[in-house]
N, C-alpha and C. Protein backbone atom coordinates (compact mmCIF):
# COMPACT_ATOMS: atom_id res chain seq x y z
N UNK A 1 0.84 -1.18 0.00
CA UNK A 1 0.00 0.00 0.00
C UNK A 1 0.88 1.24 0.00
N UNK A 2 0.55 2.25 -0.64
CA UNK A 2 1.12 3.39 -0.84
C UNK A 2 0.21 4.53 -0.53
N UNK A 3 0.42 5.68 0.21
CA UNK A 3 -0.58 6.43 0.86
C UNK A 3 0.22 7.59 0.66
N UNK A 4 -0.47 8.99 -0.02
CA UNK A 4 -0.53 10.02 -0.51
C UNK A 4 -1.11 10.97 0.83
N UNK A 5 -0.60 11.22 1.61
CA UNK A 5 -0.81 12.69 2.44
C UNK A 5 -0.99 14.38 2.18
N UNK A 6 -2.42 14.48 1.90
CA UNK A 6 -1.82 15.74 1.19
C UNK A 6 -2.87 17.01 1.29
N UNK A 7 -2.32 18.25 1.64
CA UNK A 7 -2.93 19.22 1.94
C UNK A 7 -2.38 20.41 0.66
N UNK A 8 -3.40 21.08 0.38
CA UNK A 8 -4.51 20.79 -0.21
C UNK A 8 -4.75 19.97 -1.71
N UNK A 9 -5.45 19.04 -1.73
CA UNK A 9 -5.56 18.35 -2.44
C UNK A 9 -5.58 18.93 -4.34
N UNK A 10 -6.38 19.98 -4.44
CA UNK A 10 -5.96 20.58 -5.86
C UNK A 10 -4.19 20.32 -6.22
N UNK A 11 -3.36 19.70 -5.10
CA UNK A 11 -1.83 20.08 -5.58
C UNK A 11 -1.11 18.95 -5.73
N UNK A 12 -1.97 17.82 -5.14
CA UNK A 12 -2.24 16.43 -5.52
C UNK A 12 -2.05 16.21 -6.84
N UNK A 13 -3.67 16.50 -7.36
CA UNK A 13 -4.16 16.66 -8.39
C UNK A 13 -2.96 17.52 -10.06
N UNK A 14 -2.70 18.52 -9.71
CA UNK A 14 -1.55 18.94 -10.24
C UNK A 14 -0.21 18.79 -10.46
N UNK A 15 0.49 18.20 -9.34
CA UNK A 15 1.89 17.68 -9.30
C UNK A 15 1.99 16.06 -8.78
N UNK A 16 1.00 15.15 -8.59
CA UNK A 16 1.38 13.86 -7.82
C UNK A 16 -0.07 12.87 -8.65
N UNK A 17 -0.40 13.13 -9.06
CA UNK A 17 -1.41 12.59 -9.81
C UNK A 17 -0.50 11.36 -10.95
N UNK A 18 0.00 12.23 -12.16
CA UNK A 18 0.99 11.19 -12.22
C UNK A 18 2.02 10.42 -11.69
N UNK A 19 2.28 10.48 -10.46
CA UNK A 19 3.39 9.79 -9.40
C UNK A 19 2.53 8.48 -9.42
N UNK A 20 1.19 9.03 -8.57
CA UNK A 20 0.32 7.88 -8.39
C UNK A 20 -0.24 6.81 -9.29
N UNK A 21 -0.55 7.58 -10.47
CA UNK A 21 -1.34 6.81 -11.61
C UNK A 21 -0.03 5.74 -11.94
N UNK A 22 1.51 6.30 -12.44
CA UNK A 22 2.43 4.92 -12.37
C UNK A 22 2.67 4.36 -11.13
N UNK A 23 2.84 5.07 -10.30
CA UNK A 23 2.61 3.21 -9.16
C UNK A 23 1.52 2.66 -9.00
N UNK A 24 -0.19 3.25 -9.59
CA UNK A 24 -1.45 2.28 -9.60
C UNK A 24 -0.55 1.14 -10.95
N UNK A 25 -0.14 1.90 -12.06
CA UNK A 25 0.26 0.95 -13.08
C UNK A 25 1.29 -0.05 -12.64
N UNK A 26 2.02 0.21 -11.63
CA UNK A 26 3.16 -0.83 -11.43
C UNK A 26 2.58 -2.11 -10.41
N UNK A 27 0.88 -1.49 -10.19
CA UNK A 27 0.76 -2.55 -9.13
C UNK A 27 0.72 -2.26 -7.48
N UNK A 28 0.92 -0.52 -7.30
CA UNK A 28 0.82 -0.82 -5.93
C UNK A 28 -0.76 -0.11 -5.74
N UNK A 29 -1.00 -0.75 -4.27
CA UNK A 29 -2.47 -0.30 -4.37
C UNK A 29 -2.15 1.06 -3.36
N UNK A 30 -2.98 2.34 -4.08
CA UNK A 30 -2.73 3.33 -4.18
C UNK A 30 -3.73 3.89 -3.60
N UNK A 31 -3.29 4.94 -2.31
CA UNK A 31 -4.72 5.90 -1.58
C UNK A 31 -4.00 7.16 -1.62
N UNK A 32 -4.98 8.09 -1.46
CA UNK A 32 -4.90 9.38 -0.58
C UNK A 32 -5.85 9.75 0.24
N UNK A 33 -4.76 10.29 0.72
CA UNK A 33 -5.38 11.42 2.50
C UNK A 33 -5.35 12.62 2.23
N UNK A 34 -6.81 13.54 2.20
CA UNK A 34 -6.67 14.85 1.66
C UNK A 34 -8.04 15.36 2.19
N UNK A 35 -7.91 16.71 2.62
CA UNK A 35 -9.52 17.55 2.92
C UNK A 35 -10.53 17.08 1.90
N UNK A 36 -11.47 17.24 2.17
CA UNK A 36 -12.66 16.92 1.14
C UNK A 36 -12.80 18.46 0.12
N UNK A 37 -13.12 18.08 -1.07
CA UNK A 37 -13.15 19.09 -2.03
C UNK A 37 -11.75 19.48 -2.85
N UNK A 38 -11.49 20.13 -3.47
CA UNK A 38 -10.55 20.68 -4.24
C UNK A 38 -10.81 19.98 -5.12
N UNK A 39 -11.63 19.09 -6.22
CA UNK A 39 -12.10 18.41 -7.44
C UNK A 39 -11.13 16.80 -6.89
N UNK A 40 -10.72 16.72 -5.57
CA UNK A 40 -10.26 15.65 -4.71
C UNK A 40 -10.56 14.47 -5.40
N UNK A 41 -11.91 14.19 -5.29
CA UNK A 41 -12.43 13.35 -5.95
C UNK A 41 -12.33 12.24 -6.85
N UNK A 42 -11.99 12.81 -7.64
CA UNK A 42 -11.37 12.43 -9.28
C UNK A 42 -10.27 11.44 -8.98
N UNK A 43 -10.17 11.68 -7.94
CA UNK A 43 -8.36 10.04 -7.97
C UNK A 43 -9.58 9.34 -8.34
N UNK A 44 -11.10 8.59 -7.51
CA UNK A 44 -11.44 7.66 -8.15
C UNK A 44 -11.48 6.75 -9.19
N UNK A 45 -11.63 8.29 -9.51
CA UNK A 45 -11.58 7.86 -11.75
C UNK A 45 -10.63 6.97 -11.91
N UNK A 46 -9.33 7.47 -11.64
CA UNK A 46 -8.30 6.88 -11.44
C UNK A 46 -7.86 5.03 -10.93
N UNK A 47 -8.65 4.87 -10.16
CA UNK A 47 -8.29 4.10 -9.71
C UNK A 47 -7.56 3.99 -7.95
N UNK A 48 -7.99 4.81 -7.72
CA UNK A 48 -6.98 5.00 -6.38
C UNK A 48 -8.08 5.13 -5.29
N UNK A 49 -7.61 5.12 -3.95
CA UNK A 49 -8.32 5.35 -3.12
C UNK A 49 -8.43 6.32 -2.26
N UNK A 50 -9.71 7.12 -2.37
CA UNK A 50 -9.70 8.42 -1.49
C UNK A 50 -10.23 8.23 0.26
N UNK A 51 -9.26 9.18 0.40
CA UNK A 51 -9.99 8.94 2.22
C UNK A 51 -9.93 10.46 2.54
N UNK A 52 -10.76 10.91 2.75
CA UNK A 52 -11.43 12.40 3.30
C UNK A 52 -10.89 12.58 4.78
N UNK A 53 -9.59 13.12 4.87
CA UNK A 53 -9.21 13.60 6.04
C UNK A 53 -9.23 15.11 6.34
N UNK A 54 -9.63 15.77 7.29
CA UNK A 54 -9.89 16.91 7.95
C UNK A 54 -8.20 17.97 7.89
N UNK A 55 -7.31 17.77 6.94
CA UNK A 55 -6.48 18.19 7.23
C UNK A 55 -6.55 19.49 6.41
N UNK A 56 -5.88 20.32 7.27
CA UNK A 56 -6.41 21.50 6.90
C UNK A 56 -4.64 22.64 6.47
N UNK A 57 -5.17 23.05 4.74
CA UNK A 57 -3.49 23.74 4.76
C UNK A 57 -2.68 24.84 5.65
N UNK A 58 -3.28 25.47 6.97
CA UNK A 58 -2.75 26.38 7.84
C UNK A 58 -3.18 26.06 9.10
N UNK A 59 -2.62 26.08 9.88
CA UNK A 59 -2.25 25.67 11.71
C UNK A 59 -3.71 26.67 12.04
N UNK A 60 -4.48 25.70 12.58
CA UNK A 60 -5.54 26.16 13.39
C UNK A 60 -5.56 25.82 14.49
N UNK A 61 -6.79 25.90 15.43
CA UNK A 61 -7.20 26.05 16.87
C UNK A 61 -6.40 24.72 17.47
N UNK A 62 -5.38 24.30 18.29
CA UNK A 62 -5.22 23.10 18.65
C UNK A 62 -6.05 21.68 18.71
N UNK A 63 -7.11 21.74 19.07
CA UNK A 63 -8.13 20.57 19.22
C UNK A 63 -8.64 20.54 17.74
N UNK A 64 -9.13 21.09 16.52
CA UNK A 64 -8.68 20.79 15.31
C UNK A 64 -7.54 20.26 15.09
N UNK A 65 -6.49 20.31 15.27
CA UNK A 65 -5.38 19.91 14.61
C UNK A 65 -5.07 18.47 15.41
N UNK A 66 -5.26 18.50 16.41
CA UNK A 66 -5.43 17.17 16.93
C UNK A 66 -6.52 16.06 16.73
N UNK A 67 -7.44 16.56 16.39
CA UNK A 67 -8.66 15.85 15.60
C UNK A 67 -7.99 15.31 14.07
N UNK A 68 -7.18 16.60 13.55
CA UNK A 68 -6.77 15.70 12.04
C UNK A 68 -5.70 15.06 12.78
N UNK A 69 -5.06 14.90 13.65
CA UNK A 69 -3.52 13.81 13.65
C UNK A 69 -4.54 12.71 14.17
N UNK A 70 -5.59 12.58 14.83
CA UNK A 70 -5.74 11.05 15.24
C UNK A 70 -6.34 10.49 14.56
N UNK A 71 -7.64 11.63 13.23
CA UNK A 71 -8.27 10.61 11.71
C UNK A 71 -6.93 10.36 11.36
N UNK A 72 -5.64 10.84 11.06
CA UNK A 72 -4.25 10.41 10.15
C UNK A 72 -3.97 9.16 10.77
N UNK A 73 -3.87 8.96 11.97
CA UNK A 73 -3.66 8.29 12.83
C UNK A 73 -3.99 7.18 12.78
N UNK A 74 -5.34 6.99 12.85
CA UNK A 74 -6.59 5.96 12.35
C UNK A 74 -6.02 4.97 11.83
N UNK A 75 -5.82 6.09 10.04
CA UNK A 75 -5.84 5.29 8.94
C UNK A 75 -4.67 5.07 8.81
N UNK A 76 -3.66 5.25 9.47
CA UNK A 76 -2.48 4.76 9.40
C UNK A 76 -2.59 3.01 9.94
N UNK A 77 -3.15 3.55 10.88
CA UNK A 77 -3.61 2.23 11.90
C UNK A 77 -4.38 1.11 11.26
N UNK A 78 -4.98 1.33 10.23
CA UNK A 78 -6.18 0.72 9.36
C UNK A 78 -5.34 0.16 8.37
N UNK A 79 -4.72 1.04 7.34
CA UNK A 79 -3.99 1.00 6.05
C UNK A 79 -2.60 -0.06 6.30
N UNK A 80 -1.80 0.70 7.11
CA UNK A 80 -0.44 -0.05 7.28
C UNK A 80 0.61 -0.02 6.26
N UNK A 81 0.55 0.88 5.67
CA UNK A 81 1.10 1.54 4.32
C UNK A 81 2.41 0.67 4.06
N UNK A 82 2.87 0.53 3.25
CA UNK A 82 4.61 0.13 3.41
C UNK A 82 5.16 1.68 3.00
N UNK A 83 4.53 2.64 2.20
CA UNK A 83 5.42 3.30 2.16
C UNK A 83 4.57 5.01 2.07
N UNK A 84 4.52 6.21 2.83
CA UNK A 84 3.79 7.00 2.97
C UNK A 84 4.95 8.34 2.30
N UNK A 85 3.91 8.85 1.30
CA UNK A 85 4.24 10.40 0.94
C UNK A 85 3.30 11.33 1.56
N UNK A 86 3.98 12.44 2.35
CA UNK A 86 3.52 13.42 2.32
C UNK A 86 3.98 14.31 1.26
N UNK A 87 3.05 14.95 0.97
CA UNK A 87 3.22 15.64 -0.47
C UNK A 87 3.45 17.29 0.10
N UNK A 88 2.96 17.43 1.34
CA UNK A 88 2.92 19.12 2.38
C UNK A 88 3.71 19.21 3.24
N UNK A 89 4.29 19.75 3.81
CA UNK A 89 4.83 19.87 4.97
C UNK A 89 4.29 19.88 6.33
N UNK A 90 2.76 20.25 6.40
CA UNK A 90 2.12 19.57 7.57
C UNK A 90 1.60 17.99 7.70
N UNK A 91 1.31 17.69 6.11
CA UNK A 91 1.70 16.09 6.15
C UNK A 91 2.54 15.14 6.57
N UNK A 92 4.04 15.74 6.77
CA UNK A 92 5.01 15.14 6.97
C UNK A 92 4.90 15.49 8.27
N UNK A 93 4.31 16.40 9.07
CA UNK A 93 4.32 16.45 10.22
C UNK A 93 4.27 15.48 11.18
């Protein structure tokens, strides 16, 4: 599994879209983690898997931001990735 971290998702979509689409082609099974909206969506089309995480591109109220690290958290917990991109720098957080 390969898991795409990424705030905001329009940048996904623009710069990592093809990253993803050749490793869906090489065979790995392919998600992202991204706010809901920005035309997000569309990995479907693709082939990939979307997961609607609350992550948000600028440092808000603490208990938000701790709400998105434990959905990240979750699905880390769920997924078990072998190998995770953050594509943001609060992703990599």
């Amino acid at each position: 599994v390969l898991l795409f971290v990424v705030t905001p998702g329009r940048y996904f979509l623009s710069h990592r879209l093809p990253l993803a689409r050749a490793a869906s082609a090489a065979g790995w099974d392919v998600h992202v983690a991204a706010p809901p909206g920005d035309a997000i969506d569309a990995v479907a089309q693709d082939g990939l898997t979307y997961h609607p995480v609350a992550l948000h591109r600028a440092f808000a109220a603490p208990t938000r931001e701790l709400s998105s690290l434990v959905a990240l958290l979750r699905l880390l917990r769920t997924l078990r990735p072998d190998v995770v991109h953050a594509v943001s720098p609060k992703g990599a957080v």
